[in-house]
Protein backbone atom coordinates (compact mmCIF):
# COMPACT_ATOMS: atom_id res chain seq x y z
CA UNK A 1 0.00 0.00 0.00
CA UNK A 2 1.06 3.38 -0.44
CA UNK A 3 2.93 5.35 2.35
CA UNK A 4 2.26 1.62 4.30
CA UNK A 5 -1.31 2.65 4.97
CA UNK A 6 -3.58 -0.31 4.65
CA UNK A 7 -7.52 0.39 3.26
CA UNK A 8 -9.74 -2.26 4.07
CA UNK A 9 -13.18 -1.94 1.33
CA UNK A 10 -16.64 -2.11 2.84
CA UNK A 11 -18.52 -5.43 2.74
CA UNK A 12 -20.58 -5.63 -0.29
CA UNK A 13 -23.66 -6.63 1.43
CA UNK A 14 -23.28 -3.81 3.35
CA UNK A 15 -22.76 -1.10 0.49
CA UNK A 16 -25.85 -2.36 -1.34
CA UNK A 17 -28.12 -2.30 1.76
CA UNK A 18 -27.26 1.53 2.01
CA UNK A 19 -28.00 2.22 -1.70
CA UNK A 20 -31.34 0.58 -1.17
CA UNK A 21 -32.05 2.37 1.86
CA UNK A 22 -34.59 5.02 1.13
CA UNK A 23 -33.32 7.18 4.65
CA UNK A 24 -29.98 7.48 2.90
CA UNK A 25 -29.66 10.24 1.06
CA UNK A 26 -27.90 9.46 -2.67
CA UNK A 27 -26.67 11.35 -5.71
CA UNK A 28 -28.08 10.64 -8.95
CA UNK A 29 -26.31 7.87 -9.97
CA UNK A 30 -26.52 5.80 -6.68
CA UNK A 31 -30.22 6.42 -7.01
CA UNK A 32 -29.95 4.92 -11.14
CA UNK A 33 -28.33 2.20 -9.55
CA UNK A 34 -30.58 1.26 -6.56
CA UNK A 35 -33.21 1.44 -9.16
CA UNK A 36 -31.19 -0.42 -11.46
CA UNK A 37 -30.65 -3.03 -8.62
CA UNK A 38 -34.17 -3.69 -7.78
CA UNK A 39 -35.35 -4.28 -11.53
CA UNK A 40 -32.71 -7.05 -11.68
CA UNK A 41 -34.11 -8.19 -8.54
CA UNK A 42 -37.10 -8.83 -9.76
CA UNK A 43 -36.53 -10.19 -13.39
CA UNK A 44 -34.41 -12.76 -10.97
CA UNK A 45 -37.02 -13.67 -9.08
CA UNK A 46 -39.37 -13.96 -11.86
CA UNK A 47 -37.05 -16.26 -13.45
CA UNK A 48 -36.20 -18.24 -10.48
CA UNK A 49 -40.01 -18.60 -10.83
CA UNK A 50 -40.38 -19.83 -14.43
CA UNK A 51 -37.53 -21.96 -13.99
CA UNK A 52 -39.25 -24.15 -11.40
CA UNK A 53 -42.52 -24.34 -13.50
CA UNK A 54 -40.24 -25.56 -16.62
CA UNK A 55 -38.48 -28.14 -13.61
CA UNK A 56 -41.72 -29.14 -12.42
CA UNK A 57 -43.62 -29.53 -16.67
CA UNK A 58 -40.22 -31.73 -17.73
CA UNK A 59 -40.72 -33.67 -13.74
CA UNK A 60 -43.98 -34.53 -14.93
CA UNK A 61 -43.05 -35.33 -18.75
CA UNK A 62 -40.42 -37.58 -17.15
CA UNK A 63 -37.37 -37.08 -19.74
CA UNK A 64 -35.72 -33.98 -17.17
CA UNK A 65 -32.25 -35.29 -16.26
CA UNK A 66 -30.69 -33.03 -13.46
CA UNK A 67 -28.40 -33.52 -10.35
């Protein structure tokens, strides 16, 4: 590290919690990207959704080969 000072970065988890807080106040672009965020969010869970009704309609077809 420069000058030997050491910089530790803020958990991740932690980082995206505060740009999803609403009582946080944010400049433009964190705001894009909490917004940003949350879309992805939800296409992800939509998917996660759809995925398991595919799993369960090739289940029930019975030619579905997973671990």
């Amino acid at each position: 590290m420069p000058n030997g000072v050491e910089y530790q970065a803020r958990p991740h988890d932690e980082l995206i919690r505060e740009l999803l807080d609403p009582r946080i106040p944010k400049s433009e672009r964190e705001h894009a990207a909490a917004r940003e965020i949350e879309a992805l969010r939800e296409t992800l869970a939509m998917l996660k959704v759809e995925n398991e009704k595919l799993r369960e309609a090739l289940d029930d077809r019975g030619d579905w080969f997973y671990d």
